[in-house]
N, C-alpha and C. Protein backbone atom coordinates (compact mmCIF):
# COMPACT_ATOMS: atom_id res chain seq x y z
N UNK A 1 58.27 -25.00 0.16
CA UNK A 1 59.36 -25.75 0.75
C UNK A 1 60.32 -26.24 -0.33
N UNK A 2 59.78 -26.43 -1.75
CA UNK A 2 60.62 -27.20 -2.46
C UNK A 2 61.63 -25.98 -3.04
N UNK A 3 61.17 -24.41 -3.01
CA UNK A 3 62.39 -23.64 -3.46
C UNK A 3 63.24 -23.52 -2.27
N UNK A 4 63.11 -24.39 -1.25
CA UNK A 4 63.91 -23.95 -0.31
C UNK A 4 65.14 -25.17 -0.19
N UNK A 5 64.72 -26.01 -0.97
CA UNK A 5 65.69 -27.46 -1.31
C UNK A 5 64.96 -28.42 -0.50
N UNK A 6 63.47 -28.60 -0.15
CA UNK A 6 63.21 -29.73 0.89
C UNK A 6 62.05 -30.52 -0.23
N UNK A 7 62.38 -31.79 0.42
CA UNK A 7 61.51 -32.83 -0.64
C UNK A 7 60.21 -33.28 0.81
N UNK A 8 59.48 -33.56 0.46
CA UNK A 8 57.66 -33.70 0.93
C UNK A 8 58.04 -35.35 1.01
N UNK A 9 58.05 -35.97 1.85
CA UNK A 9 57.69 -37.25 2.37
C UNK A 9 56.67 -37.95 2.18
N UNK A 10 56.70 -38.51 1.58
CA UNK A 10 55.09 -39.73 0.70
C UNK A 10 54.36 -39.41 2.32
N UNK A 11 54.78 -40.38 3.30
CA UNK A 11 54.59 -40.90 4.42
C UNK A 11 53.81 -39.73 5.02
N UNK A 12 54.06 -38.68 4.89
CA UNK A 12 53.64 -37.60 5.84
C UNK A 12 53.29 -36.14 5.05
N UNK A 13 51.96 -35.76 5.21
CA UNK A 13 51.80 -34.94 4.41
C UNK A 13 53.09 -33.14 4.92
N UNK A 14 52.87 -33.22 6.08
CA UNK A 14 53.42 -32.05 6.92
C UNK A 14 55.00 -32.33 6.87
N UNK A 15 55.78 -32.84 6.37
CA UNK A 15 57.10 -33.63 7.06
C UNK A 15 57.71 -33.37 6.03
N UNK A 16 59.03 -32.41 6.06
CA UNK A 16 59.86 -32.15 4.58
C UNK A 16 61.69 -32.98 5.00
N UNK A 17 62.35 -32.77 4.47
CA UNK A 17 63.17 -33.23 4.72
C UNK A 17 64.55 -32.40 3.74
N UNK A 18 65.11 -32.40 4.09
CA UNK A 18 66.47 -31.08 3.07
C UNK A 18 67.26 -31.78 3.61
N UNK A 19 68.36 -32.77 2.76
CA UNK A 19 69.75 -33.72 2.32
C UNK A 19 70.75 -32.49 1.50
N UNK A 20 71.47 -32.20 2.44
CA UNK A 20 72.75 -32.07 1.44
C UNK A 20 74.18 -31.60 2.39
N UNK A 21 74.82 -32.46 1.26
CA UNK A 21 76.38 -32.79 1.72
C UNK A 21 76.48 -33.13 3.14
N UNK A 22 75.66 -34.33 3.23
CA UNK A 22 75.66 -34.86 4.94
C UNK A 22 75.00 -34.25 5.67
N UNK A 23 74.10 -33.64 5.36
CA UNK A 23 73.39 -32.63 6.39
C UNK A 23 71.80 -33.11 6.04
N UNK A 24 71.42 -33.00 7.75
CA UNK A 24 69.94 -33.33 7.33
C UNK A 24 69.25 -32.72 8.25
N UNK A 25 68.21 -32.11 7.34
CA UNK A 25 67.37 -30.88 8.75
C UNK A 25 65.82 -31.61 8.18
N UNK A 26 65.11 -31.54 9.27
CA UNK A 26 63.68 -32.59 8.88
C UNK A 26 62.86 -31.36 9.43
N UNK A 27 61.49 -30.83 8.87
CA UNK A 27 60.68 -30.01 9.67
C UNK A 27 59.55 -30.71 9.31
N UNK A 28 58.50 -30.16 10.55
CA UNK A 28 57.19 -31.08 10.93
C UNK A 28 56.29 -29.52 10.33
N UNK A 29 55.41 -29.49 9.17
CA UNK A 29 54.35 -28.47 9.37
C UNK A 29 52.80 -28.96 10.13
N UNK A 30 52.63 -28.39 10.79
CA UNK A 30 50.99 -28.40 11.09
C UNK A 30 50.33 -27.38 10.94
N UNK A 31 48.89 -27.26 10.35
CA UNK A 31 48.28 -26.38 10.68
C UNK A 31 49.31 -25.09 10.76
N UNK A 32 49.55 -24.03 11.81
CA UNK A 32 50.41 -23.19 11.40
C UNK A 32 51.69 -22.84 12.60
N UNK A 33 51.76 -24.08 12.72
CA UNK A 33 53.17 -24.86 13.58
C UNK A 33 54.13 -25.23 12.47
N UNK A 34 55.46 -24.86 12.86
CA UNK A 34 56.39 -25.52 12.13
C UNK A 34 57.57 -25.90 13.17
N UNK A 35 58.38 -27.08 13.09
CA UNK A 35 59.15 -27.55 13.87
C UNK A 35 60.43 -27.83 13.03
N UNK A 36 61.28 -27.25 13.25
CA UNK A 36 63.04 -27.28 12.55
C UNK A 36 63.71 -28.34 13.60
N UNK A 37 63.75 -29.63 12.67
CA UNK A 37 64.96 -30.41 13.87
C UNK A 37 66.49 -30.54 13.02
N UNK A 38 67.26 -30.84 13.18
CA UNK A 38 68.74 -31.04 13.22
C UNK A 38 70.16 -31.02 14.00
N UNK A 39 70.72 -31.50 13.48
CA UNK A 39 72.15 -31.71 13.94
C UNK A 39 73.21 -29.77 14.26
N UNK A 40 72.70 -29.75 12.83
CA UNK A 40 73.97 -28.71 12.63
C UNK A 40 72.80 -27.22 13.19
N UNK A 41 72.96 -26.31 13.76
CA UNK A 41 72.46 -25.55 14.55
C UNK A 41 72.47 -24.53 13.55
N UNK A 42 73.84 -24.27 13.16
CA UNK A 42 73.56 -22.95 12.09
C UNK A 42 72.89 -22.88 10.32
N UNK A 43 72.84 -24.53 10.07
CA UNK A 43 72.10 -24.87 8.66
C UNK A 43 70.93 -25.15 9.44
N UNK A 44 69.90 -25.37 10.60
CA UNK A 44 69.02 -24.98 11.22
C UNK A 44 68.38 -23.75 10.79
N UNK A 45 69.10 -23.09 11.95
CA UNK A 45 68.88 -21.40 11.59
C UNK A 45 69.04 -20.55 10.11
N UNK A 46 69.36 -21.25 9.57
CA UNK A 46 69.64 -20.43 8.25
C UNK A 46 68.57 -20.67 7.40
N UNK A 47 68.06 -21.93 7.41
CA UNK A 47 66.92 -22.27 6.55
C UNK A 47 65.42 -22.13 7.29
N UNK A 48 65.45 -21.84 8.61
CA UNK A 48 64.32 -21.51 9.53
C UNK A 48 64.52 -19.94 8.84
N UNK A 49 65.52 -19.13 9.04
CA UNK A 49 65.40 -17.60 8.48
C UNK A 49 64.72 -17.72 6.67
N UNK A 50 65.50 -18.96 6.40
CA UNK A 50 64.75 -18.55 4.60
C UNK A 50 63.51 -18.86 4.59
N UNK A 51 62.79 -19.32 5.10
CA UNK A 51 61.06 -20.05 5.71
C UNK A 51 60.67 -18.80 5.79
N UNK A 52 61.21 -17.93 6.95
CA UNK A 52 60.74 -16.73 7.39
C UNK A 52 60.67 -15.69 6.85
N UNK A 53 61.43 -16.22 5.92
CA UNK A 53 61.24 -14.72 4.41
C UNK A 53 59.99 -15.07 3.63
N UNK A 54 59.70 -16.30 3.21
CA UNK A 54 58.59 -16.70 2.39
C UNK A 54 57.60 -16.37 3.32
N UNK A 55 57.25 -16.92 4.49
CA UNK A 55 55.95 -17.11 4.82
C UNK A 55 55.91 -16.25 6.56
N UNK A 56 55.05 -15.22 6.63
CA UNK A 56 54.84 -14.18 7.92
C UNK A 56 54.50 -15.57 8.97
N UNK A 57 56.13 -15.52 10.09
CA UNK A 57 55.72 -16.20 11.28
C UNK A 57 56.88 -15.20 11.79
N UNK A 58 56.99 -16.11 13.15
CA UNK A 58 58.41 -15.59 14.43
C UNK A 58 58.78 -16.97 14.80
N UNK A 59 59.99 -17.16 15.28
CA UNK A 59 60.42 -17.11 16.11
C UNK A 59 60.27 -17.76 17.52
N UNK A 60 60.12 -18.82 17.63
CA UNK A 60 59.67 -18.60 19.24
C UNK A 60 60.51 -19.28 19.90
N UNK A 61 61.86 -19.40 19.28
CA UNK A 61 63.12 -20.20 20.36
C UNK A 61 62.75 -21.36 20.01
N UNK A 62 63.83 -22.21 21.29
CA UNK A 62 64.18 -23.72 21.21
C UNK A 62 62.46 -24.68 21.89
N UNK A 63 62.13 -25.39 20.94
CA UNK A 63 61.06 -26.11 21.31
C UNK A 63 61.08 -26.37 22.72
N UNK A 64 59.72 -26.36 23.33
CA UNK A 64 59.48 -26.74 24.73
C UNK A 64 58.47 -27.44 24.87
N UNK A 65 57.33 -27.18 23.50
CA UNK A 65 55.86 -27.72 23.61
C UNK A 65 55.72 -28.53 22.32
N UNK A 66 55.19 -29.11 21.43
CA UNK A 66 54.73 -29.28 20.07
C UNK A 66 53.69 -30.50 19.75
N UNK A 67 52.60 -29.85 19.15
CA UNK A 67 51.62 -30.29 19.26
C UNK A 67 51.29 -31.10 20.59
N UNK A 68 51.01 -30.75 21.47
CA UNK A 68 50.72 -31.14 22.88
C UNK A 68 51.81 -32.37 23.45
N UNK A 69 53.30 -32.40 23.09
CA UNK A 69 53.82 -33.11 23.59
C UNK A 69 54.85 -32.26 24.40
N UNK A 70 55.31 -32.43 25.02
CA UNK A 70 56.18 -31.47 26.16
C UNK A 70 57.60 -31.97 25.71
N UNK A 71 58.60 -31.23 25.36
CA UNK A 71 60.16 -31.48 24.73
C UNK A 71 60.79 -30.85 25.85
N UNK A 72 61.66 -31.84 26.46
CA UNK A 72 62.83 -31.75 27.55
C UNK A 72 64.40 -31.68 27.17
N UNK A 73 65.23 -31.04 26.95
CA UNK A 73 66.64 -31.43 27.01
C UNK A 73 67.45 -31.74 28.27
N UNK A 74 68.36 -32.35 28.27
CA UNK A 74 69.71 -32.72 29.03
C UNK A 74 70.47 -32.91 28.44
N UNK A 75 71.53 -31.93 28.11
CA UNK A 75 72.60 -32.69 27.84
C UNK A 75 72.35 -32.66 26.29
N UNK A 76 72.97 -33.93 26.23
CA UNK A 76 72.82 -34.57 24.55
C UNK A 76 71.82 -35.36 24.48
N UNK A 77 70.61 -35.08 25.44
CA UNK A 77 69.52 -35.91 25.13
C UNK A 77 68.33 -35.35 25.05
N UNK A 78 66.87 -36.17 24.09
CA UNK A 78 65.81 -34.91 24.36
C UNK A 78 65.02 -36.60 24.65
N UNK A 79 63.74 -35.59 25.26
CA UNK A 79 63.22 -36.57 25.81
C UNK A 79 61.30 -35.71 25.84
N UNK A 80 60.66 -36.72 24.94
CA UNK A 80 59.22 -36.10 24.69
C UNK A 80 58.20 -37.15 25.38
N UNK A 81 57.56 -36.26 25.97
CA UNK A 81 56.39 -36.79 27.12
C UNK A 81 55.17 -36.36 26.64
N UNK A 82 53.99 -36.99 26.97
CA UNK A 82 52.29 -36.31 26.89
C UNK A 82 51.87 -36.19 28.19
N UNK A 83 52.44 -36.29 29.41
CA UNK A 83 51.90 -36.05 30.57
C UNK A 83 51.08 -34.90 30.90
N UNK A 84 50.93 -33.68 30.68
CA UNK A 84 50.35 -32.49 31.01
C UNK A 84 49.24 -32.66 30.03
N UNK A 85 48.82 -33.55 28.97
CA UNK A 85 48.01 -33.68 27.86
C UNK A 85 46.95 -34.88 28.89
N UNK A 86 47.50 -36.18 29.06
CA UNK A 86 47.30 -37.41 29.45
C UNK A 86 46.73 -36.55 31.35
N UNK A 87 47.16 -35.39 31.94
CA UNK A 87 46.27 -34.97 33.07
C UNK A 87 45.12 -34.69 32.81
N UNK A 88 45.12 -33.69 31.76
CA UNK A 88 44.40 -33.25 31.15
C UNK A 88 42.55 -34.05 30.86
N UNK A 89 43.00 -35.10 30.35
CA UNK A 89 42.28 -36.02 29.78
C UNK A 89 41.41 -36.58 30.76
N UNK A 90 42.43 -37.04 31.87
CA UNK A 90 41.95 -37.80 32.98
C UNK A 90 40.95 -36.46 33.95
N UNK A 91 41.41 -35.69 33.82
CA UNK A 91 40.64 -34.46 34.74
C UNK A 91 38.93 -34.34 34.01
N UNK A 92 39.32 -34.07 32.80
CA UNK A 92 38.20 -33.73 31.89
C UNK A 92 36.93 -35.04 32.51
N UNK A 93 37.71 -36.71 32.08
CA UNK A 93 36.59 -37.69 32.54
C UNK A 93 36.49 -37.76 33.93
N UNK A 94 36.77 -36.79 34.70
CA UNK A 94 37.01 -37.32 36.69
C UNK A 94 37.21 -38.58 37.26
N UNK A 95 38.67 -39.28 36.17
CA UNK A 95 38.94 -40.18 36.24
C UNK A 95 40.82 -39.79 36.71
N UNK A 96 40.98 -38.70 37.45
CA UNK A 96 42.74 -38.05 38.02
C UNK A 96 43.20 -38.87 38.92
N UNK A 97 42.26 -39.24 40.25
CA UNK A 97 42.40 -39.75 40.84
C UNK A 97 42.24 -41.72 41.11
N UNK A 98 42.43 -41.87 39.60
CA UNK A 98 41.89 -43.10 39.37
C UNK A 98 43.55 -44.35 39.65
């Protein structure tokens, strides 16, 4: 990540962050999840493609899932839920109907 211009966050081992000239793109690694957030769509994509030269992944479009939280857009808004996780849970203890 660091030949790619991103600095490693004390705070977070997985969590990089790439600053420049007003621009800020933050990605989440897990395990072998990676999550590209930002503003600017095409310094997004451009540094998600230079990732993809270093290290064999794809692709899989605009977030919908990540790490078991469910990502919604509207608009100019996003909006992250655990509900399908939190059914989940409750089903497992036969506590759904509680």
């Amino acid at each position: 990540m660091k030949i790619l211009g991103f600095k490693r966050l004390t705070a977070g081992a997985g969590v990089f962050i790439y600053l420049k000239d007003n621009e800020t793109v933050i990605v989440v690694i897990y395990v072998d999840d990676a999550l590209f957030i930002g503003k600017n769509k095409l310094l997004v994509n451009k540094l998600k493609g230079d990732f993809m030269k270093h290290w064999e992944c794809r692709d899989l479009g605009d977030v919908k899932e990540f790490l078991r939280m469910n990502i919604h857009r509207e608009q100019h808004k996003i909006f992250i839920t655990q509900t399908a996780y939190l059914d989940k849970v409750l089903k497992k203890f036969n506590m759904f109907n509680a």
